[in-house]
Structures are given as structure tokens and as C-alpha cells.
Protein backbone atom coordinates (compact mmCIF):
# COMPACT_ATOMS: atom_id res chain seq x y z
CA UNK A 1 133.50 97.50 114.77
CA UNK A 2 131.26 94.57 113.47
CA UNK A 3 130.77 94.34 109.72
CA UNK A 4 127.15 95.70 108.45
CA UNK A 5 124.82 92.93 106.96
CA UNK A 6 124.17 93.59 103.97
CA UNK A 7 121.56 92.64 101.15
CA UNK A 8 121.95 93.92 97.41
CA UNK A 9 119.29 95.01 95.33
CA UNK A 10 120.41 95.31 91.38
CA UNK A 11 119.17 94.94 88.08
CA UNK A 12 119.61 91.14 87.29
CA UNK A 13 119.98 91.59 83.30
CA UNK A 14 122.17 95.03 83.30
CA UNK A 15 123.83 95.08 86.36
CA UNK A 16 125.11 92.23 87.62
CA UNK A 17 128.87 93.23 86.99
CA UNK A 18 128.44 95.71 89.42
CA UNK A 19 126.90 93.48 92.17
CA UNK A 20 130.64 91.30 91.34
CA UNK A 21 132.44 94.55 91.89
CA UNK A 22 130.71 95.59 95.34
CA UNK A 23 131.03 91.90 96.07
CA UNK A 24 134.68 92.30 96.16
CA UNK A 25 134.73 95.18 97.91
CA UNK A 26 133.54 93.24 100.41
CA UNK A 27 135.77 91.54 100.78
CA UNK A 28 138.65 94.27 101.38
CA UNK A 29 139.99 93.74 104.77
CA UNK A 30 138.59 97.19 105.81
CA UNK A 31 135.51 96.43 104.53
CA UNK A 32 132.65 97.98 106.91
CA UNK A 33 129.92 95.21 105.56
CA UNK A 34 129.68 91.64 104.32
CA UNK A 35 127.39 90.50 101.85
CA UNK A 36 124.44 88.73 103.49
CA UNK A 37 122.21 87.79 100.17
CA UNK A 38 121.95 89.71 96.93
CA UNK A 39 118.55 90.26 94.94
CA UNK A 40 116.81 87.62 93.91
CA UNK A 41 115.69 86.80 90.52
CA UNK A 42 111.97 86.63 90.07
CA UNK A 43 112.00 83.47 88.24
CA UNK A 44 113.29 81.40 90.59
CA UNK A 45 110.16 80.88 92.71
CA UNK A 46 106.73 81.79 92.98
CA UNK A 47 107.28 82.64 96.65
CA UNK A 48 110.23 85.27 95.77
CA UNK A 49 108.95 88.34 97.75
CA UNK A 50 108.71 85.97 100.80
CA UNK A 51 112.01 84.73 100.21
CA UNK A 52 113.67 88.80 99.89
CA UNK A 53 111.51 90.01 102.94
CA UNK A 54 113.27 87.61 105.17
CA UNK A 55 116.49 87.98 103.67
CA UNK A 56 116.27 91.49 103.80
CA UNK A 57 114.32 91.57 107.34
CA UNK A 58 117.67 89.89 108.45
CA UNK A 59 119.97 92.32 107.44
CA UNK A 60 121.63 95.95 108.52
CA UNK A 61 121.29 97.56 105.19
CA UNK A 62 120.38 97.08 101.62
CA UNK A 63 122.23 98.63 98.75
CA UNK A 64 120.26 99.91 95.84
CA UNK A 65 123.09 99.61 93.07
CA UNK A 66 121.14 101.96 89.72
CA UNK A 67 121.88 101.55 86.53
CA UNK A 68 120.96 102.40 83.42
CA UNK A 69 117.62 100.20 83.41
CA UNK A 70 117.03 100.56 87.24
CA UNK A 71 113.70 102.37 86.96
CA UNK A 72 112.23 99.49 84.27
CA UNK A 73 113.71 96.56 86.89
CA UNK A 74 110.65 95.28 88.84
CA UNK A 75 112.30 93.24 90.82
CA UNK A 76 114.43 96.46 92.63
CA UNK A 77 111.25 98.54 93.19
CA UNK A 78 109.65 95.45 94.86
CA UNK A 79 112.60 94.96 97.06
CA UNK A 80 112.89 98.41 98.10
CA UNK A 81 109.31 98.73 98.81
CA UNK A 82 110.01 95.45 100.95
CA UNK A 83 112.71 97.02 102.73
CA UNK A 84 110.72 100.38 103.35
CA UNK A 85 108.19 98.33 104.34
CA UNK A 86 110.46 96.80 107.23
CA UNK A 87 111.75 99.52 107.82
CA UNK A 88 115.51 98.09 107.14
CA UNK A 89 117.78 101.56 106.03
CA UNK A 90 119.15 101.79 102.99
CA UNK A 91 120.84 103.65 100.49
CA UNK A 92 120.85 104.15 96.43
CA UNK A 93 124.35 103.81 94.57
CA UNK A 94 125.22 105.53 91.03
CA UNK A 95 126.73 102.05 89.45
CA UNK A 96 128.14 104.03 86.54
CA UNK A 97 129.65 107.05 86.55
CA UNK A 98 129.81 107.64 82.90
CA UNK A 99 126.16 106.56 82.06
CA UNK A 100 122.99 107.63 83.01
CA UNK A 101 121.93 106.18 86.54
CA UNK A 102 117.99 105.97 87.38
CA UNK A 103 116.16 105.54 90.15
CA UNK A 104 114.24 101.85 90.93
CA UNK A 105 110.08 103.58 90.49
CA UNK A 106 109.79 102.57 94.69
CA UNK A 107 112.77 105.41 95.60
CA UNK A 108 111.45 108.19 97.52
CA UNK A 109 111.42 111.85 96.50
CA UNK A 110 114.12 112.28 98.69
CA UNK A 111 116.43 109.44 98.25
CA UNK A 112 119.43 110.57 97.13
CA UNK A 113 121.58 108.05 94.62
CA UNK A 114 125.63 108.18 95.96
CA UNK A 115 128.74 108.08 93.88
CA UNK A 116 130.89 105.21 94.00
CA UNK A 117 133.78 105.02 95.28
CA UNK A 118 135.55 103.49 98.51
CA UNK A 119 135.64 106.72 100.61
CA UNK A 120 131.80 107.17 99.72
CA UNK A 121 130.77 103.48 100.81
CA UNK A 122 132.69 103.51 104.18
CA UNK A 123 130.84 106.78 105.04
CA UNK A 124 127.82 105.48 103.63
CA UNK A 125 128.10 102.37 105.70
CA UNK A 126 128.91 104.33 109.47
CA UNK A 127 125.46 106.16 108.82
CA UNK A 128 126.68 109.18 106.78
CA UNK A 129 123.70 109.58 104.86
């Protein structure tokens, strides 16, 4: 079974010890996705929403990794309205299980934020969702 391409959406200035951790997940050698790109820090360039919407136009699936500041990180709700947008699936992942995890403001009613752990992201991965 091919690996899943995979973009990351996460909170740049809470989170990005989780994006290290999924990272090296990736890594495991029955990993069911590679990291293609991970979010993209605003700063960097005017053109930044260009730069995600082909990044994330190219991949299988993004992961929404929520933290504690999720729902005040600008940069996640643009890039999950992107991938909405392109219609690229996706999923929401609770990036600490002893904190309170929100939602990015772009999540849908109905998306549903997933526990952590291996078994959860090799289901999540194959569709079970």
C-alpha cells in the first residue's frame, strides 16, 4: 500500500513539538503516510495562501494537529478553509491529551477532533473516519 501524502496544519507558536512528534511517526516503518509539507508560517511571504493551496492541492490528506491555542491560530483556519476549498480530506487531531484541545474557527460542525495515538492514526489514515 502506497504511503498517504500528507500536509500538516498546526499552530506555529504552541504546537510545533507536536508537528516533531507526528513527524517521526512518519517515519515508523509502518507508517501509512509521509510528510509532504507542513503549515506554513504567515510571515514568510506575502504570497503564503498561494504557496499552502498548492502544497496542499498536492497532497492525500492534511492533518489538523489542535492545541490549546488552535481556535486563535489564523494561519490553521486559513489552511483548512484552503483545503475544504479543494476539496483535499482531512482530519482534526487532539495534540494533548491532558490539556484542553480546540478547534481551528474554519472546522465544521461536524468535524470530529481524534485522539492520538498509533492505532488511531493508521485507522485514520485507511479512511476510518
Amino acid at each position: 500500500m502506497s504511503k498517504k501524502r500528507t500536509f500538516i496544519s498546526f499552530d506555529y507558536d504552541h504546537d510545533v513539538d507536536l508537528k516533531n512528534c507526528l513527524v517521526g511517526q512518519s517515519r515508523m516503518e509502518d507508517s501509512p503516510f509521509e510528510i509532504v509539507d507542513m503549515s506554513i508560517k504567515e510571515a514568510i511571504d506575502k504570497n503564503w495562501k498561494d504557496i499552502a493551496r498548492r502544497k496542499i492541492r498536492s497532497c492525500d490528506v492534511v492533518v489538523v494537529i489542535c492545541g490549546e491555542h488552535t481556535d486563535t491560530a489564523s494561519g490553521v483556519s486559513t489552511e483548512l478553509e484552503i483545503t475544504q476549498e479543494e476539496g483535499v480530506s482531512y482530519f482534526l487531531l487532539e495534540g494533548r491529551s491532558d490539556k484542553n484541545c480546540k478547534k481551528p474557527k474554519a472546522a465544521r460542525g461536524l468535524d470530529k477532533m481524534y485522539k492520538w495515538t498509533w492505532e488511531n492514526l493508521k485507522l485514520l489514515f485507511n479512511g476510518y473516519r
